[in-house]
Protein backbone atom coordinates (compact mmCIF):
# COMPACT_ATOMS: atom_id res chain seq x y z
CA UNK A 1 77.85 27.07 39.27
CA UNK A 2 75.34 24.92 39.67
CA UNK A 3 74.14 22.37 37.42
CA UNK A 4 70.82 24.15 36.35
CA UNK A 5 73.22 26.82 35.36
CA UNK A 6 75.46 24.65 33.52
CA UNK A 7 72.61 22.49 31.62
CA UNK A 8 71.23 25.99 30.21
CA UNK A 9 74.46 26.25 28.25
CA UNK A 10 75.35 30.45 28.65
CA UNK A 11 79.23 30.07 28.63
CA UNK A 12 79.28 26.68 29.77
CA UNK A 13 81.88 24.26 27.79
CA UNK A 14 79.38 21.80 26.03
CA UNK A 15 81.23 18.61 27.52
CA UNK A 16 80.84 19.89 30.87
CA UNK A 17 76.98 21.03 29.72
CA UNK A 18 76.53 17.29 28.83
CA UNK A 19 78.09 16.31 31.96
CA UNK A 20 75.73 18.61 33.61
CA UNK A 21 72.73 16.84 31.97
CA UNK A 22 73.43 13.59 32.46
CA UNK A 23 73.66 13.78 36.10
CA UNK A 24 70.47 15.49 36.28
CA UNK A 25 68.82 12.92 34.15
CA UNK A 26 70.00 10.29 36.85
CA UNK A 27 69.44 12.15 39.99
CA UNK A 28 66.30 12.01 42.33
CA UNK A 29 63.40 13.59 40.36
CA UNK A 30 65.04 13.04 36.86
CA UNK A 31 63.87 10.77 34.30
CA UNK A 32 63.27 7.10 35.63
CA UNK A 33 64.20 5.50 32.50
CA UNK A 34 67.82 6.70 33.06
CA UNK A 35 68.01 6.52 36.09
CA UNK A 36 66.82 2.23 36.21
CA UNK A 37 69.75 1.74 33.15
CA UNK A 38 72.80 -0.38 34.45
CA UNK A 39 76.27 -0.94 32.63
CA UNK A 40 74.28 -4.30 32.14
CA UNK A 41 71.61 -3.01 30.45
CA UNK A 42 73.28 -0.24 28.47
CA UNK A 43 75.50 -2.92 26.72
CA UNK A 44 73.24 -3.21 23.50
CA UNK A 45 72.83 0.65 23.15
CA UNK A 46 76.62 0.84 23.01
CA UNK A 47 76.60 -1.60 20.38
CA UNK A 48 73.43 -0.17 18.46
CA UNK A 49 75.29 3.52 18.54
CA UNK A 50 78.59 2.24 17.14
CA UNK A 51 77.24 0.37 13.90
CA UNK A 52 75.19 3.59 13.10
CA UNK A 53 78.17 6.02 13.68
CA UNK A 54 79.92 3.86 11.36
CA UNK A 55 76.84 3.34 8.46
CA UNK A 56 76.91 7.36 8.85
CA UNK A 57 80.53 7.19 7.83
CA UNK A 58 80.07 4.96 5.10
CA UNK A 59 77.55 7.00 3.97
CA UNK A 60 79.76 9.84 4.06
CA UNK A 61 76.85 11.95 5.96
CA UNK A 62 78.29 14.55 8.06
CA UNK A 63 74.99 15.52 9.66
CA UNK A 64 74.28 11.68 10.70
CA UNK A 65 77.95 10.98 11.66
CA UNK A 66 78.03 14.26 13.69
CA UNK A 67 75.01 12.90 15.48
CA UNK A 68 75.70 9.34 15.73
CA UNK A 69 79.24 10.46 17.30
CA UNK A 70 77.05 12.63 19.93
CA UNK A 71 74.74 9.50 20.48
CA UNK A 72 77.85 7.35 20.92
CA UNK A 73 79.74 10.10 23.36
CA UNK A 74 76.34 9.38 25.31
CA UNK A 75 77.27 6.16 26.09
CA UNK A 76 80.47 7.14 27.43
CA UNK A 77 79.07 9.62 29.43
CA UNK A 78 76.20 7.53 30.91
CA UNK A 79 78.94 4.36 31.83
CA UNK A 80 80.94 7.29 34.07
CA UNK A 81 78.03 8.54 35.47
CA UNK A 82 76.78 5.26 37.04
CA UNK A 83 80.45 4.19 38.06
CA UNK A 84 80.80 7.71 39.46
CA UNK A 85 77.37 7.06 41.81
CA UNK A 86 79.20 3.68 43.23
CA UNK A 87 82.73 5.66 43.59
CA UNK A 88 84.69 3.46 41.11
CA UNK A 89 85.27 5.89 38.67
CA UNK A 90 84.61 9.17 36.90
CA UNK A 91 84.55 10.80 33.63
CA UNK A 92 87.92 12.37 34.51
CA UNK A 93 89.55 9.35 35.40
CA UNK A 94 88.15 7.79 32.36
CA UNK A 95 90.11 10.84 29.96
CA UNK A 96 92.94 11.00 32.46
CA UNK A 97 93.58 6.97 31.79
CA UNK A 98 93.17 7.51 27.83
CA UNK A 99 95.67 10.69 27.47
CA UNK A 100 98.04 8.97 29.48
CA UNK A 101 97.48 5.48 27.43
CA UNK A 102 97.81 7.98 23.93
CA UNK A 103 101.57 9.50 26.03
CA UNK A 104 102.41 6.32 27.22
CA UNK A 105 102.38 4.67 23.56
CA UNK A 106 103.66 7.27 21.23
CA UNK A 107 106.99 7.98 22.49
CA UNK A 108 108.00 8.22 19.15
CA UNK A 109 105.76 11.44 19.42
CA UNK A 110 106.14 12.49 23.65
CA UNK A 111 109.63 10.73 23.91
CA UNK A 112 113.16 9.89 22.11
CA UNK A 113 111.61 6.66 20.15
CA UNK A 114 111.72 6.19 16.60
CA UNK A 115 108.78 5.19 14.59
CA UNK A 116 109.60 6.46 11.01
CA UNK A 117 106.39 4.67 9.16
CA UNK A 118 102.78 2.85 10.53
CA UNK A 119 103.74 -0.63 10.23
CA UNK A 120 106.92 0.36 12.86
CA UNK A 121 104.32 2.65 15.12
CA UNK A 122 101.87 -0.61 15.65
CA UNK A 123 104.89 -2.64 16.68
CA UNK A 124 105.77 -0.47 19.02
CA UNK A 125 102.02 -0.25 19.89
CA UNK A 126 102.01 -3.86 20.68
CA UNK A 127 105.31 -3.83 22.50
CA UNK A 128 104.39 -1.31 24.77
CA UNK A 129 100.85 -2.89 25.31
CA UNK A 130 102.27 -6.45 26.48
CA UNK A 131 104.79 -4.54 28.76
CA UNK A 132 102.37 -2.77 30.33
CA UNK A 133 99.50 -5.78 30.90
CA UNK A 134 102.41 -8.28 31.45
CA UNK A 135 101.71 -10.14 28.89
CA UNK A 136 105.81 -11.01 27.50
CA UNK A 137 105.27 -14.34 28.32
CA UNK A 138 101.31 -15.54 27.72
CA UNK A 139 100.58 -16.35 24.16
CA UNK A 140 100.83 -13.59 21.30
CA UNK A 141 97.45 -13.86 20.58
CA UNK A 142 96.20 -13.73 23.72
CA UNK A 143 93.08 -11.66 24.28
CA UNK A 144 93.03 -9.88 21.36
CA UNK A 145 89.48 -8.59 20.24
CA UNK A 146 87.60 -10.33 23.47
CA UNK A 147 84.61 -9.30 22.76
CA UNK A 148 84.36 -8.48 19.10
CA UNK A 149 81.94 -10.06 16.65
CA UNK A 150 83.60 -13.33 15.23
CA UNK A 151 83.94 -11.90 11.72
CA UNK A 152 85.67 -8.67 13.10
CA UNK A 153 87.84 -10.96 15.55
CA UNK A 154 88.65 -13.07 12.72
CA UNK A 155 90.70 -9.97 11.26
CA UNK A 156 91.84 -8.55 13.51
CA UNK A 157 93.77 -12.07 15.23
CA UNK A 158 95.15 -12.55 11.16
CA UNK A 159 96.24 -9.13 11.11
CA UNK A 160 97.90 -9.39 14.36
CA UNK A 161 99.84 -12.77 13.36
CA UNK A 162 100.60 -10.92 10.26
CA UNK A 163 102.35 -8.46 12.45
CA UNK A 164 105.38 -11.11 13.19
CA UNK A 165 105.16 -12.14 9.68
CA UNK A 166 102.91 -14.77 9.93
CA UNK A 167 101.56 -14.40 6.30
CA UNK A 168 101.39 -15.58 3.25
CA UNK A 169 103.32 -13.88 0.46
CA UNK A 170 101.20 -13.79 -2.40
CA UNK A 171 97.79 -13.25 -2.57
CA UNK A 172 97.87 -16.57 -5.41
CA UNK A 173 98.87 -18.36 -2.31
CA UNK A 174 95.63 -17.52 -0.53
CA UNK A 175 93.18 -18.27 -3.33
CA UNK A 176 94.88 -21.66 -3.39
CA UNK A 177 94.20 -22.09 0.29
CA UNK A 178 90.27 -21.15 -0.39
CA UNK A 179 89.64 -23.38 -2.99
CA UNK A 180 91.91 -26.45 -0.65
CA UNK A 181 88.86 -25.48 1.89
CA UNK A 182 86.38 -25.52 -0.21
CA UNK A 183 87.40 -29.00 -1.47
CA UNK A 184 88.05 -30.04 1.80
CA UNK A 185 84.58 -28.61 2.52
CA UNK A 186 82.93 -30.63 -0.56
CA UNK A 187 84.57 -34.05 0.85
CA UNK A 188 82.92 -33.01 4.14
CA UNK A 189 79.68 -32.69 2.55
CA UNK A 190 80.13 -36.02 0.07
CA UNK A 191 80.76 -37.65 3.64
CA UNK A 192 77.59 -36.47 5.35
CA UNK A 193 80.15 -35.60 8.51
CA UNK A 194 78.48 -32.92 10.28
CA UNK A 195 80.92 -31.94 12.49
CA UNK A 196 83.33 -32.06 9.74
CA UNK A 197 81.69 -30.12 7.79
CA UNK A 198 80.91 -27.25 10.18
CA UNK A 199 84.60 -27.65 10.83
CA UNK A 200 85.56 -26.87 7.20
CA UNK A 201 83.07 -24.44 6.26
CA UNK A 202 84.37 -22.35 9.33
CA UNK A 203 88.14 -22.86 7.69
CA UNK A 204 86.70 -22.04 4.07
CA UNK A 205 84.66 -18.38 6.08
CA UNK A 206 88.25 -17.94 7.68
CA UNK A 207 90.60 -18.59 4.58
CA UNK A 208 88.14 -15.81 2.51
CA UNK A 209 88.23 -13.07 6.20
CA UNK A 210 91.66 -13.62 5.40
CA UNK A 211 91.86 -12.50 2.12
CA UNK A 212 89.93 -9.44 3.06
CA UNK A 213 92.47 -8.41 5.76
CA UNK A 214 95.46 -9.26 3.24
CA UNK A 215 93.65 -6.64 0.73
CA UNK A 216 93.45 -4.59 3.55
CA UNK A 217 89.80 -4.55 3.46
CA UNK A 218 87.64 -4.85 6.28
CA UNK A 219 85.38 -7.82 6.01
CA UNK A 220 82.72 -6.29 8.42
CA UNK A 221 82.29 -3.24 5.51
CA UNK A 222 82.10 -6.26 2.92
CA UNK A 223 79.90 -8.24 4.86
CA UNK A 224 77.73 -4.71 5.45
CA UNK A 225 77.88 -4.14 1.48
CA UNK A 226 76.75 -7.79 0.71
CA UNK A 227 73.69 -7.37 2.85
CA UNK A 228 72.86 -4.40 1.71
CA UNK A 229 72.58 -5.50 -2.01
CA UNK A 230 71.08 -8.36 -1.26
CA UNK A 231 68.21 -6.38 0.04
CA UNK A 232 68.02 -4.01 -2.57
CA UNK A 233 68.05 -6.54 -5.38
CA UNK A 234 65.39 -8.82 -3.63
CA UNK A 235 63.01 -5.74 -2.89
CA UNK A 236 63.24 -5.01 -6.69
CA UNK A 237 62.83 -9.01 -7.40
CA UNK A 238 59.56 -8.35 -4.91
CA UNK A 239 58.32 -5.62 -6.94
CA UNK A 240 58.62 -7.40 -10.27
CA UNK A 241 56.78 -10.35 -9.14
CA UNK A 242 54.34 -7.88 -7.57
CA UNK A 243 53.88 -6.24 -11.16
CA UNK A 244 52.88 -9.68 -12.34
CA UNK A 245 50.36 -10.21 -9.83
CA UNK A 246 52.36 -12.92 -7.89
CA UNK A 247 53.45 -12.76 -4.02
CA UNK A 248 56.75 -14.02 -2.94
CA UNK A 249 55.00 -16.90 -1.11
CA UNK A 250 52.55 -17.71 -4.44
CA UNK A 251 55.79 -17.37 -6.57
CA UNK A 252 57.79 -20.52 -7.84
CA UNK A 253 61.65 -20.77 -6.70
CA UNK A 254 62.17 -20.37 -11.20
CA UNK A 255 59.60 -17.09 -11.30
CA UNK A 256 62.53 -15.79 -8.30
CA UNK A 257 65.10 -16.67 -9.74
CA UNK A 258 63.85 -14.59 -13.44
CA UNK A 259 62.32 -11.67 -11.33
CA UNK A 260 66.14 -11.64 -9.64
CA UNK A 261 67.88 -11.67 -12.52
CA UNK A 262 65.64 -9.30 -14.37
CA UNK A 263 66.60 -6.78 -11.11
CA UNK A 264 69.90 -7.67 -11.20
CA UNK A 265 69.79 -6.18 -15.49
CA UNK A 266 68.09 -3.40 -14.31
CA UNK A 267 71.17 -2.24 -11.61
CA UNK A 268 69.81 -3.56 -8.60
């Protein structure tokens, strides 16, 4: 069949249609915006399409997350394609490698392990991922989340420390650390010490990522949350100031702060 055949779609499976398409888009005579694109230069739109598949799950939009997970298998799609053109890869080698990853680390599921609850499947998880990278004797925390945003890598390291019960007991214990930062963050700032300070205020930012992950909360979605209000309720603090015939740069730092709480009464 060839690919004209396959991008029209009669009977074709659609991964195999999108397959289809994608090569086309990158072959002589296709589109030349595609076909200039690099792993380099795709980097952002990888990013880009994973924060909106995940605002359409928090928004609990099936027709956004249903597109946003199309725009997102995209990327996947376009990163084989250009490895395929240099003959380091393919698409099949790329599903081959995760199926056998998904075998390889759920012999409680393909094999005779034992797994009974989560917490017991991500140790296992973990065991099976060192063994495999050689990793039994580098450092625990090694590579993990190489890559990530700081605030996401933040969590993710506590999470994995909290794996070999590196943790505090009660969550008492952790406000008490937070408000030790904080003080040590106020002594910091009494001291004019810069680097002290931007040492402490990075503990204090930790100590509170912390408590998110010990909540089991992701501090990315509170982070997300917290901007998002913050918006809102300064759009609304925007209007009011607009309804009294002042702009936010003719406004005084007191006629904000009233026009914020006033949008903060109304729900904002």
């Amino acid at each position: 069949m060839t690919d004209e055949e396959m991008i029209s779609g009669n009977g074709v499976p659609e991964l195999e249609r999108l397959r289809a398409i994608m090569h086309r888009l990158r072959a002589p005579g296709g589109c030349s915006w595609d076909a200039e694109q690099t792993h380099e230069s795709l980097i952002s739109n990888l990013i880009e399409e994973a924060y909106e598949t995940v605002d359409a799950i928090k928004r609990g939009d099936d027709s956004d997350m249903r597109e946003e997970l199309g725009d997102l298998l995209l990327q996947v799609y376009f990163h084989s394609e250009i490895a395929q053109e240099t003959g380091r890869f393919d698409l099949d080698a790329v599903a081959k490698g995760i199926s056998d990853k998904l075998i390889r680390r759920h012999p409680h599921v393909f094999g005779d392990a034992v797994a009974s609850n989560p917490d017991e499947v991500l140790k296992q998880w973990d065991a099976i991922k060192r063994g495999e990278k050689g990793e039994e004797d580098v450092p625990y925390l090694h590579g993990t989340g190489k890559g990530l945003p700081a605030l996401v890598r933040g969590a993710k390291l506590l999470k994995k420390a909290a794996k070999v019960g590196f943790d505090w007991p009660v969550e008492t214990s952790l406000i008490s650390k937070i408000r030790e930062e904080l003080l040590e963050f106020q002594a910091a700032s009494d001291a004019q010490d810069m680097p002290a300070i931007e040492e402490e205020l990075g503990d204090l930012l930790f100590s509170v990522v912390n408590l998110s992950r010990f909540r089991k909360i992701d501090p990315e979605v509170l982070m997300t949350n917290a901007n998002t209000k913050f918006e809102r309720r300064f759009s609304e603090m925007e209007n009011i100031l607009k309804t009294s015939g002042k702009t936010l740069e003719e406004a005084t730092l007191s006629e904000m702060e009233d026009a914020w709480i006033a949008a903060k009464m109304r729900g904002f």
